[in-house]
N, C-alpha and C. Protein backbone atom coordinates (compact mmCIF):
# COMPACT_ATOMS: atom_id res chain seq x y z
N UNK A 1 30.64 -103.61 80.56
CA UNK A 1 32.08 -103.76 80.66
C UNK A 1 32.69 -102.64 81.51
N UNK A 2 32.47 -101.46 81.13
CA UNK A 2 32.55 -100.32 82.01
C UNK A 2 32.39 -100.71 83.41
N UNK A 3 31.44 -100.86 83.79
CA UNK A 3 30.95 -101.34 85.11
C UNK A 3 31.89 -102.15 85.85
N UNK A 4 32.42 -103.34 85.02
CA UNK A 4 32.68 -104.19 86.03
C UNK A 4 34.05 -103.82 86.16
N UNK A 5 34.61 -102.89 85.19
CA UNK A 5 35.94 -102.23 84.98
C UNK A 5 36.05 -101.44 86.25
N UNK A 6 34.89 -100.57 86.49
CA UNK A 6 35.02 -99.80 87.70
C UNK A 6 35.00 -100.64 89.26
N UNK A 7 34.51 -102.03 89.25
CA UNK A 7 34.59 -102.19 90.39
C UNK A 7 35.97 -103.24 90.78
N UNK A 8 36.42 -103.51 89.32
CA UNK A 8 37.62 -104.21 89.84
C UNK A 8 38.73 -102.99 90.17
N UNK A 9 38.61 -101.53 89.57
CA UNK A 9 39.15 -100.66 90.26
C UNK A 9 39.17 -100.27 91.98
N UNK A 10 37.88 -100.23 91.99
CA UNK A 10 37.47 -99.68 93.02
C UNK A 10 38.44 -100.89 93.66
N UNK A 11 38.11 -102.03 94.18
CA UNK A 11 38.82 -103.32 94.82
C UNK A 11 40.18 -102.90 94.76
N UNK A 12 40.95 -102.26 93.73
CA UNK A 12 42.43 -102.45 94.26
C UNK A 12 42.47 -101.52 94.79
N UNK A 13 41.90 -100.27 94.47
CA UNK A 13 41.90 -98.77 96.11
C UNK A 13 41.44 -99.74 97.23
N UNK A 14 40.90 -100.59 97.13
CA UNK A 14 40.60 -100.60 98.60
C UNK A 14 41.53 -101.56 99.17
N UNK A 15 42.58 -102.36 98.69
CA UNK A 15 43.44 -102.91 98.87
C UNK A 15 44.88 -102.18 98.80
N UNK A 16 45.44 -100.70 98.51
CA UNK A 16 46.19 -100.42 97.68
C UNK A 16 46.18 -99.05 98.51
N UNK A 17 47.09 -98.49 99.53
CA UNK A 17 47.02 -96.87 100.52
C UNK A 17 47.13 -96.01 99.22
N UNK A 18 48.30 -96.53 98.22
CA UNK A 18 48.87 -95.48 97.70
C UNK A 18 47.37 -94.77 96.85
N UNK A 19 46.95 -95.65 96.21
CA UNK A 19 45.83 -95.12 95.25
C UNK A 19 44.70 -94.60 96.34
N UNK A 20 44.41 -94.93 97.30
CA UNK A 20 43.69 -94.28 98.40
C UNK A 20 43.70 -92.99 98.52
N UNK A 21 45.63 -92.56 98.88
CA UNK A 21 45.92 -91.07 98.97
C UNK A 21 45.70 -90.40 98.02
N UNK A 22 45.93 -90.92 96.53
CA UNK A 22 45.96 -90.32 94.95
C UNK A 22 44.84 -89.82 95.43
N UNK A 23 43.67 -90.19 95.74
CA UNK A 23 42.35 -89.88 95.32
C UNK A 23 41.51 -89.02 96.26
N UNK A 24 41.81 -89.67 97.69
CA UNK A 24 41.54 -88.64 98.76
C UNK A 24 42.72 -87.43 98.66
N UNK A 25 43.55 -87.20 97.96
CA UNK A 25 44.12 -86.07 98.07
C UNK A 25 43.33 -84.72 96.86
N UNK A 26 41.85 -84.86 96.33
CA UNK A 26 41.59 -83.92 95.36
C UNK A 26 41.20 -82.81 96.18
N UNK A 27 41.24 -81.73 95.74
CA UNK A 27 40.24 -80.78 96.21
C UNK A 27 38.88 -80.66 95.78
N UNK A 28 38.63 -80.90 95.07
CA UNK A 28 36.84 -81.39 94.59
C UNK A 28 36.50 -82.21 93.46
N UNK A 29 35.01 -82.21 93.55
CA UNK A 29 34.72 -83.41 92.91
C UNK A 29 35.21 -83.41 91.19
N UNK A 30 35.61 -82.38 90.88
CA UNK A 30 35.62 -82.87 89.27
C UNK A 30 37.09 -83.33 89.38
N UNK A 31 38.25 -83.31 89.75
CA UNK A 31 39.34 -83.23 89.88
C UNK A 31 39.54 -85.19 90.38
N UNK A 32 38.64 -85.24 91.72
CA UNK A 32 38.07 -86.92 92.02
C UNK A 32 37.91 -87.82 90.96
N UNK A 33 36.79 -86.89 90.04
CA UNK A 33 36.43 -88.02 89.04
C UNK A 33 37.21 -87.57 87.79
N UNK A 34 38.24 -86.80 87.49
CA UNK A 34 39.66 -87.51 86.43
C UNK A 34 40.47 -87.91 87.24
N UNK A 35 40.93 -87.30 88.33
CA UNK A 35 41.71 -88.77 88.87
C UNK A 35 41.53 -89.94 88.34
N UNK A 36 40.48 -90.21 89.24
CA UNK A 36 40.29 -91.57 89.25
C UNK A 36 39.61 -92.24 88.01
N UNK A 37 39.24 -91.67 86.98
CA UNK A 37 39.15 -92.05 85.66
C UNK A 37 40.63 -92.62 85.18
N UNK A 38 42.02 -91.63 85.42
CA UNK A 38 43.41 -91.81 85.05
C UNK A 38 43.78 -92.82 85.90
N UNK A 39 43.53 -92.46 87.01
CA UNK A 39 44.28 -93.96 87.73
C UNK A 39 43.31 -94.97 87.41
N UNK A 40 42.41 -95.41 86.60
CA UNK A 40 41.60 -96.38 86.74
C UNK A 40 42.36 -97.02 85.34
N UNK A 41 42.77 -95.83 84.12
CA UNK A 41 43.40 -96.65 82.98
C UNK A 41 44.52 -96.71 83.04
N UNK A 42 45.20 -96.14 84.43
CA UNK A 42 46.57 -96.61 84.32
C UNK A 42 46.90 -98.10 85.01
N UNK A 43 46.12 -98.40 85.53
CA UNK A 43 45.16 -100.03 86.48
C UNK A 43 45.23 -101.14 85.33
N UNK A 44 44.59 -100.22 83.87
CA UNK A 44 44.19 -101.11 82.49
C UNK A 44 42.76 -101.60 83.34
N UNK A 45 41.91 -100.38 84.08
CA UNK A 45 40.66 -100.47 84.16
C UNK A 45 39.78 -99.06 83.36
N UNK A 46 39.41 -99.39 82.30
CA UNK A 46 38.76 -98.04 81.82
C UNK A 46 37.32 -98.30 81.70
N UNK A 47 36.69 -96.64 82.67
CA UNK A 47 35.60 -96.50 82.68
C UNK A 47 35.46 -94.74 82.91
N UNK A 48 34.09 -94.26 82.59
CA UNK A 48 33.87 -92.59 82.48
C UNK A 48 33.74 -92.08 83.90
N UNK A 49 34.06 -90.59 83.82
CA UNK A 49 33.34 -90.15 85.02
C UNK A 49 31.90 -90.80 85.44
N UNK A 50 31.66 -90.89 84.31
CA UNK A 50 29.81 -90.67 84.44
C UNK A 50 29.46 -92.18 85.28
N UNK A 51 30.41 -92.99 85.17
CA UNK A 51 30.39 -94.45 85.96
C UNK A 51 30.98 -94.01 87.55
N UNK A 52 31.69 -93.40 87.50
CA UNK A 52 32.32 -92.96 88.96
C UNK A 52 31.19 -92.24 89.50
N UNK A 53 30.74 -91.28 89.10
CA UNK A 53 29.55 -90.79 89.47
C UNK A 53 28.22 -91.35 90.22
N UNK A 54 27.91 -92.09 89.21
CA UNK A 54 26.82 -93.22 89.41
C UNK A 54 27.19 -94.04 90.92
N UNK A 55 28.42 -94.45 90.79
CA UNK A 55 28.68 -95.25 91.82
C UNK A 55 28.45 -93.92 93.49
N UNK A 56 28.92 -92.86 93.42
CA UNK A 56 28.91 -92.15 94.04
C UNK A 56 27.60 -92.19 95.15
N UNK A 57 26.69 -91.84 93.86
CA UNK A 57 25.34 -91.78 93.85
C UNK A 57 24.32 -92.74 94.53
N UNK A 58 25.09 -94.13 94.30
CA UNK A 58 24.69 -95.79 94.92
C UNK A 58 25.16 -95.21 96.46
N UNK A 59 25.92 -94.82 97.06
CA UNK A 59 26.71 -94.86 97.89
C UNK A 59 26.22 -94.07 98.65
N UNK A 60 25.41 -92.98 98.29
CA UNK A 60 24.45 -91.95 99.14
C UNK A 60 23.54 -92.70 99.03
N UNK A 61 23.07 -93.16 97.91
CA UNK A 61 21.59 -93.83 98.59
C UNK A 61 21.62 -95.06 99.47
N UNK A 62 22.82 -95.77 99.57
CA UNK A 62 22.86 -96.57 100.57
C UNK A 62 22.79 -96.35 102.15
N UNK A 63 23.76 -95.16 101.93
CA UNK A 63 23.53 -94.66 103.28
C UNK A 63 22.80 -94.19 103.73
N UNK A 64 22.02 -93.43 102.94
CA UNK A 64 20.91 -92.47 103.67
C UNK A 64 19.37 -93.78 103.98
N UNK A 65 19.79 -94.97 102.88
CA UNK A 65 18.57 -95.91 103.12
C UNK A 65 18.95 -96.29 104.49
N UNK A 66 20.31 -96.89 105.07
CA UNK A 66 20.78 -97.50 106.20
C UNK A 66 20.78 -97.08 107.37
N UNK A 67 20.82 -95.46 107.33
CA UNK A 67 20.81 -94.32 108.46
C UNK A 67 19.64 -93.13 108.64
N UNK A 68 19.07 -93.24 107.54
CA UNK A 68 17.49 -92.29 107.79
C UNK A 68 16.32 -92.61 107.71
């Protein structure tokens, strides 16, 4: 449930500047992942850092599979 919580989040940042800036505006990563934990339940999408993370994590290994 978590999971799919996080990616219907993720979908409205990527549809949505304002939540874009919220999030690209942190200064580092722990600050990233409560952000976007808060903006994810203020969405009425709740999921942990530890899911934001993970996804992070997918996201390097994609790239580094696609580009190295």
């Amino acid at each position: 449930m978590e999971r799919e919580a996080f990616e219907r989040f993720r979908q409205r940042v990527l549809e949505d500047t304002a939540l874009q800036k919220a999030l690209r505006d942190t200064p580092d990563t722990a600050t990233f992942l409560a952000r976007a934990v808060a903006l994810g339940a203020a969405q009425g999408c709740h999921f942990t850092a530890e899911d934001v993370q993970e996804a992070l994590r997918e996201a390097r290994r994609a790239w580094r599979e696609r580009w190295i």
